[in-house]
Protein backbone atom coordinates (compact mmCIF):
# COMPACT_ATOMS: atom_id res chain seq x y z
CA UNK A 1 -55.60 38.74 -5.11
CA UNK A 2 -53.74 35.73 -6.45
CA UNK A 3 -50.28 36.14 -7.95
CA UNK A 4 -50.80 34.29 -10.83
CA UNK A 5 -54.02 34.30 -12.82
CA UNK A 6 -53.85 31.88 -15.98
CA UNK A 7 -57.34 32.79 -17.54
CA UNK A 8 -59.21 31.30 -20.49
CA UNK A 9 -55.84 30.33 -21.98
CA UNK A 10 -56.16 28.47 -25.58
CA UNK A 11 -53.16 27.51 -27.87
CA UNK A 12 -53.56 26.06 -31.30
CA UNK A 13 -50.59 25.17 -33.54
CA UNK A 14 -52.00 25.14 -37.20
CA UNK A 15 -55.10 23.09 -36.53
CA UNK A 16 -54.02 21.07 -33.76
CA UNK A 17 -55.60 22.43 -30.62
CA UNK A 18 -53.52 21.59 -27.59
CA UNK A 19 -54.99 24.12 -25.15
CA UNK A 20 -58.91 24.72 -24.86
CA UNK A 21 -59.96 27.98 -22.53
CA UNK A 22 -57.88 26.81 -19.82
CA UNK A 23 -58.44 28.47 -16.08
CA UNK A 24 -56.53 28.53 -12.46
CA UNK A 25 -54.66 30.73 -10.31
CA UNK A 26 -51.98 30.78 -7.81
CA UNK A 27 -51.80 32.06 -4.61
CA UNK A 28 -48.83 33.38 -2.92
CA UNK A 29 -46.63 30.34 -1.03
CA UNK A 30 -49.06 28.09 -2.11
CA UNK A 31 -48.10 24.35 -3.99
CA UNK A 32 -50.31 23.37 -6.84
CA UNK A 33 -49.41 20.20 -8.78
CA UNK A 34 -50.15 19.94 -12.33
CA UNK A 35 -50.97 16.27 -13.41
CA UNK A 36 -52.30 15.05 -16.60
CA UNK A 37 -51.76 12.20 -19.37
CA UNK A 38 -48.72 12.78 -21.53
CA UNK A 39 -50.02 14.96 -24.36
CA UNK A 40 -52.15 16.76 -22.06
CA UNK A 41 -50.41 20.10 -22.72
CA UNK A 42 -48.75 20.61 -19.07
CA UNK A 43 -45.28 21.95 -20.66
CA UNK A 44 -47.39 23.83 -23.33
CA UNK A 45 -48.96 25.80 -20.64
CA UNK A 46 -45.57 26.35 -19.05
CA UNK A 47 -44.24 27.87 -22.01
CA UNK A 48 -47.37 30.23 -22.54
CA UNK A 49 -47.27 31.14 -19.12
CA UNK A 50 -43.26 31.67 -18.69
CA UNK A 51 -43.67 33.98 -22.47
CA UNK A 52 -41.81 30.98 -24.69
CA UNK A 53 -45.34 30.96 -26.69
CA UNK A 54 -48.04 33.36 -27.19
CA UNK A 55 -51.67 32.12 -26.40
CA UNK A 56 -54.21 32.03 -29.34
CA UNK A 57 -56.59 33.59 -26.93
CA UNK A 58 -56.74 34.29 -23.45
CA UNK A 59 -54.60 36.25 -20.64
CA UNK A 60 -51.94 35.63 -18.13
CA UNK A 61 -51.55 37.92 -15.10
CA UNK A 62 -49.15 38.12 -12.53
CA UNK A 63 -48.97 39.94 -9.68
CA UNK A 64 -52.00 41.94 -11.01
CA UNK A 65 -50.04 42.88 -13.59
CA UNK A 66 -50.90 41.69 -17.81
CA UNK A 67 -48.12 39.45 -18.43
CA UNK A 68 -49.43 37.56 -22.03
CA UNK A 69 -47.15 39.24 -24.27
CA UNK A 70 -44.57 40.30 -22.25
CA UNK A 71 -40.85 38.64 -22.66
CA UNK A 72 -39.48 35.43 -21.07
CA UNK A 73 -36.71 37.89 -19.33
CA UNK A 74 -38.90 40.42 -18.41
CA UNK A 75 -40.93 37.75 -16.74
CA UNK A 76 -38.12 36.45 -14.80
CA UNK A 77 -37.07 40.10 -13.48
CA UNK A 78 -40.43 40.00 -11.92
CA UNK A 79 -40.32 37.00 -10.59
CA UNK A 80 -41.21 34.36 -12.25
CA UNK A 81 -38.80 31.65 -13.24
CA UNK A 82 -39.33 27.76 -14.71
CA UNK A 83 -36.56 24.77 -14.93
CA UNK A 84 -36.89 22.65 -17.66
CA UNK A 85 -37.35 18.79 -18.33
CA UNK A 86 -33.70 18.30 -19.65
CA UNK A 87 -30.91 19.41 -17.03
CA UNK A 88 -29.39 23.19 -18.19
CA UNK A 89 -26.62 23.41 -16.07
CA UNK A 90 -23.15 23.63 -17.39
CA UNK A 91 -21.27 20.91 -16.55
CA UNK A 92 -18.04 21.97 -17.12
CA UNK A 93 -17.92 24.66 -14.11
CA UNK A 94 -18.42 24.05 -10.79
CA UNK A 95 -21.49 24.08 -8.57
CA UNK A 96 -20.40 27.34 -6.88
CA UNK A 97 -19.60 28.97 -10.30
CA UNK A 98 -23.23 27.34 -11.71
CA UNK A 99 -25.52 29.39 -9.12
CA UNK A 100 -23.21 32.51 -8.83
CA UNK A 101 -23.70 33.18 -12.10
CA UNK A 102 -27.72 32.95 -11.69
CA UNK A 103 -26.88 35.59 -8.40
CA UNK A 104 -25.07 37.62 -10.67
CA UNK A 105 -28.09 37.50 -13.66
CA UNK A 106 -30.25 38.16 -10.96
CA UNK A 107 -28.08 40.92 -9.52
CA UNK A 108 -27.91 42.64 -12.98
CA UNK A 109 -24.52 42.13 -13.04
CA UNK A 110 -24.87 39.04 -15.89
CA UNK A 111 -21.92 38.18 -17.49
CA UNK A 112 -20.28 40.92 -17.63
CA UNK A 113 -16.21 40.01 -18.87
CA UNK A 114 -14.96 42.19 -15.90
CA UNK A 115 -17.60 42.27 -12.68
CA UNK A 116 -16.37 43.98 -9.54
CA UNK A 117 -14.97 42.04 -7.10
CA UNK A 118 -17.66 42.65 -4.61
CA UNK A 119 -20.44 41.19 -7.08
CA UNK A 120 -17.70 38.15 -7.63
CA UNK A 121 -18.07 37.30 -3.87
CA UNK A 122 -21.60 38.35 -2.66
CA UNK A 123 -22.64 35.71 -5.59
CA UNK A 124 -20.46 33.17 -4.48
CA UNK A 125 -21.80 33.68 -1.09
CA UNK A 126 -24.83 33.15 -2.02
CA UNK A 127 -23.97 30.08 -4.09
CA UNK A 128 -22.36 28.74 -1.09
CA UNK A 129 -25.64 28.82 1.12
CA UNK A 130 -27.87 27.22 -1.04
CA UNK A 131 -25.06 24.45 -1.51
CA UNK A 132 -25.20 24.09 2.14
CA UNK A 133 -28.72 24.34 2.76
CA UNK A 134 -28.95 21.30 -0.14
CA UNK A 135 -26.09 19.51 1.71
CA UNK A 136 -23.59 19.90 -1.42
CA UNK A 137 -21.47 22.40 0.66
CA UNK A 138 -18.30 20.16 0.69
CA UNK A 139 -18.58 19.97 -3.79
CA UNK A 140 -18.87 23.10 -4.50
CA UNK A 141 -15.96 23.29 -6.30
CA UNK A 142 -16.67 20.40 -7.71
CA UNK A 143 -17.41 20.57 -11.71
CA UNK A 144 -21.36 19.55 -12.03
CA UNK A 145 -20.41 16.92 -14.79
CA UNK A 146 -18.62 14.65 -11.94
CA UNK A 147 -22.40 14.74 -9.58
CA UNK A 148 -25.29 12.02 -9.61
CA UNK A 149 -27.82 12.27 -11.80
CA UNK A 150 -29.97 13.40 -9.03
CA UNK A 151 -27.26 15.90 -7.70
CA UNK A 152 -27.80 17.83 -10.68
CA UNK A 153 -31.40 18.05 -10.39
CA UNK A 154 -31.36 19.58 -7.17
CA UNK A 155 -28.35 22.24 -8.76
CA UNK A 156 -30.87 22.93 -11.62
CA UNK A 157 -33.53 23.92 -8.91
CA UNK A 158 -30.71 25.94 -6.52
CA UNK A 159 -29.84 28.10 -9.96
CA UNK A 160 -33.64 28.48 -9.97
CA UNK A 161 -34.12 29.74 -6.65
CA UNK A 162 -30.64 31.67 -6.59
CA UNK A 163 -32.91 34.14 -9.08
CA UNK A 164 -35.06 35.09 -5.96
CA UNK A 165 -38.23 33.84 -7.78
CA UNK A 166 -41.85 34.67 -6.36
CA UNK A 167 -43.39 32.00 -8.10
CA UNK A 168 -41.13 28.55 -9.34
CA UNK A 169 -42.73 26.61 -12.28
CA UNK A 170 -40.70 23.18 -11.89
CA UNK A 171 -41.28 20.98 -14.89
CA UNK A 172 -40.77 17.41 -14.10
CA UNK A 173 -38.12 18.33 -11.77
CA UNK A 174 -38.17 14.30 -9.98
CA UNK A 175 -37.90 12.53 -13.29
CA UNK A 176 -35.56 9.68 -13.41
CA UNK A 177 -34.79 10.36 -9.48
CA UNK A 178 -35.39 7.69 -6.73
CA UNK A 179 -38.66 8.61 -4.53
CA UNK A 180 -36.18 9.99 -1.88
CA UNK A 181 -34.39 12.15 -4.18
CA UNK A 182 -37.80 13.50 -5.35
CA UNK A 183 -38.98 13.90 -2.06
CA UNK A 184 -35.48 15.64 -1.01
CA UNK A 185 -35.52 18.24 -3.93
CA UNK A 186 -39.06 19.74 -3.37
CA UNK A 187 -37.89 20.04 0.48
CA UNK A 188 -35.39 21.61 -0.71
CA UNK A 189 -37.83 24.30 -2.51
CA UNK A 190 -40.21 24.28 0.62
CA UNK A 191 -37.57 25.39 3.23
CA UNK A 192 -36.58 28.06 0.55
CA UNK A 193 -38.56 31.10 1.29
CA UNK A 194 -42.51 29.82 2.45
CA UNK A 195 -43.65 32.77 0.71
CA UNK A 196 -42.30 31.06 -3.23
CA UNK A 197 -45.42 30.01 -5.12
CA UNK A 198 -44.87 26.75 -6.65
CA UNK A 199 -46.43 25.11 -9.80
CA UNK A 200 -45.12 21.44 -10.18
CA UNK A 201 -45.55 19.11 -13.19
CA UNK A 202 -44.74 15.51 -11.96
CA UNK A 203 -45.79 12.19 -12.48
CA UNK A 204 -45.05 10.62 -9.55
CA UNK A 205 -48.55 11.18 -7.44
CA UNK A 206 -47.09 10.54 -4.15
CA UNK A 207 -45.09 13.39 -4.40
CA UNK A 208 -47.70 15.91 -5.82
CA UNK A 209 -50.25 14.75 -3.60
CA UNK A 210 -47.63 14.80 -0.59
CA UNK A 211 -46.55 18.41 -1.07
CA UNK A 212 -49.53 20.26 -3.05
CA UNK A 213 -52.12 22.44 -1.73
CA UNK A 214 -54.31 22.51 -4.79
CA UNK A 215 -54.39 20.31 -7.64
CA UNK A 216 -54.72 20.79 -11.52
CA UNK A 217 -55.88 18.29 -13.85
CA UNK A 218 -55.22 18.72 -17.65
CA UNK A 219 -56.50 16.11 -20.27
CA UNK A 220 -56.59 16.90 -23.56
CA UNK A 221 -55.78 20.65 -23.37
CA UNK A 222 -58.71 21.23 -21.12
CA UNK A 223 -58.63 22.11 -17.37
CA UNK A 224 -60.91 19.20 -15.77
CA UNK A 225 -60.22 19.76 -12.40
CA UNK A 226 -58.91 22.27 -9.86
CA UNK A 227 -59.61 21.66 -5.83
CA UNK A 228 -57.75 20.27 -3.04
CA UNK A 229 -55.42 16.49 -3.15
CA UNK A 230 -58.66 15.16 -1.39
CA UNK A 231 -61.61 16.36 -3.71
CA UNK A 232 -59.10 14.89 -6.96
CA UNK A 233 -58.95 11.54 -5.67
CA UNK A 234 -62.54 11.42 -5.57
CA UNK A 235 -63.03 13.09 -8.78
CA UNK A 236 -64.23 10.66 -11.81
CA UNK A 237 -63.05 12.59 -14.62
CA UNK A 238 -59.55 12.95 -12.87
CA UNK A 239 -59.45 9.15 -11.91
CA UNK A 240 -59.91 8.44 -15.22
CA UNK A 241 -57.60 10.09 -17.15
CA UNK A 242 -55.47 8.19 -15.03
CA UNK A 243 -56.44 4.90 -14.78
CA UNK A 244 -57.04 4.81 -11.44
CA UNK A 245 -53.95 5.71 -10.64
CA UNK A 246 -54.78 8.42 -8.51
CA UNK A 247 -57.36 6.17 -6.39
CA UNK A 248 -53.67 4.31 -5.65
CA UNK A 249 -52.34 7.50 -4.43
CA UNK A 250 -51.41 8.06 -1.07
């Protein structure tokens, strides 16, 4: 059974239809890429399948379980946790205080005014071996404002994976980085726990078709292909939605 089953999804907003009976499914510690024009409706289906909209039509199951209606939160308790385009750390605290307090969300301990001091340091212990793992041991006291652009990517995906997901929707998570900060932050994710699903939106092919299993190809809200990096090179409707571009891929 796959963990995530996205199936016959459609999303209309007034009469603009921006999803059309959209299919696929994700299998536990698997990578599937998600490419597609812009305007294609990849952070659409993000949002309908992380709960920030409701599908016109259509069901989203996770872990067997009917997940269409049920609350971004919810979602994440189970699971199942996105980043975003635009950065959401805060910059004004410190690396180590930017993940513990994902451990401690995590941890049901949230942000409480008064947490115990055991919660306090399990969470910062935790905060301190994902730093490490990342190679950002030596800042983490370090506020997050004062780190490269691409530093702070890869602490938006550590707060991510500090909330023990099953399955990480990364939106764009290499944008504006330097191929070998891309390539770094999904390694990151991989050496994580093998057993994390992963859905990635990214433009840069070489890095989708580097690290994916299976890939998805949206164009115009509608699912055109779904198979393997090899079979969408070859596909024509994939190669051109992008312009050749993905002939170019390596």
């Amino acid at each position: 059974m796959a963990m995530l089953t996205v199936d016959h999804i459609g999303k209309s907003f007034g009469g603009l239809r921006v999803l059309s009976d959209v299919t696929f499914d994700v299998n536990e510690g698997e990578v599937v890429g998600l490419i597609g024009p812009n305007g294609a409706g990849k952070t659409t289906l993000f949002n309908v399948i992380t709960g920030f909209l409701t599908p016109n039509h259509g069901t989203v199951m996770f872990d067997g379980r009917d997940i269409t209606r049920l609350a971004p939160n919810a979602r994440v308790r189970a699971g199942l946790v996105r980043t975003f385009q635009k950065s959401m750390v805060f910059p004004d605290l410190s690396l180590r205080e930017n993940i513990a307090l994902a451990v401690r969300a995590r941890n049901s301990a949230g942000y409480r005014l008064r947490p115990a001091a055991r919660e306090l340091a399990e969470a910062d212990a935790t905060a301190d071996a994902l730093l490490a793992r990342a190679r950002l041991g030596e800042r983490a006291g370090d506020k997050v404002c004062n780190l490269s652009y691409g530093d702070q990517r890869i602490v938006d995906v550590l707060i991510s994976l500090a909330m023990a997901p099953r399955l990480l929707l990364l939106d764009e998570p290499t944008a504006g980085l330097a191929r070998e900060e891309g390539e770094r932050l999904i390694e990151i994710v991989r050496q994580h726990d093998s057993r994390t699903a992963i859905v990635l939106i990214a433009h840069d092919l070489d890095i989708v078709f580097g690290t994916s299993n299976r890939v998805a190809v949206l164009d115009l809200g509608r699912m055109i292909a779904f198979d393997t990096p090899a079979a969408i090179r070859a596909h024509a409707g994939a190669r051109a939605a992008y312009l050749g571009a993905l002939a170019e891929a390596t």
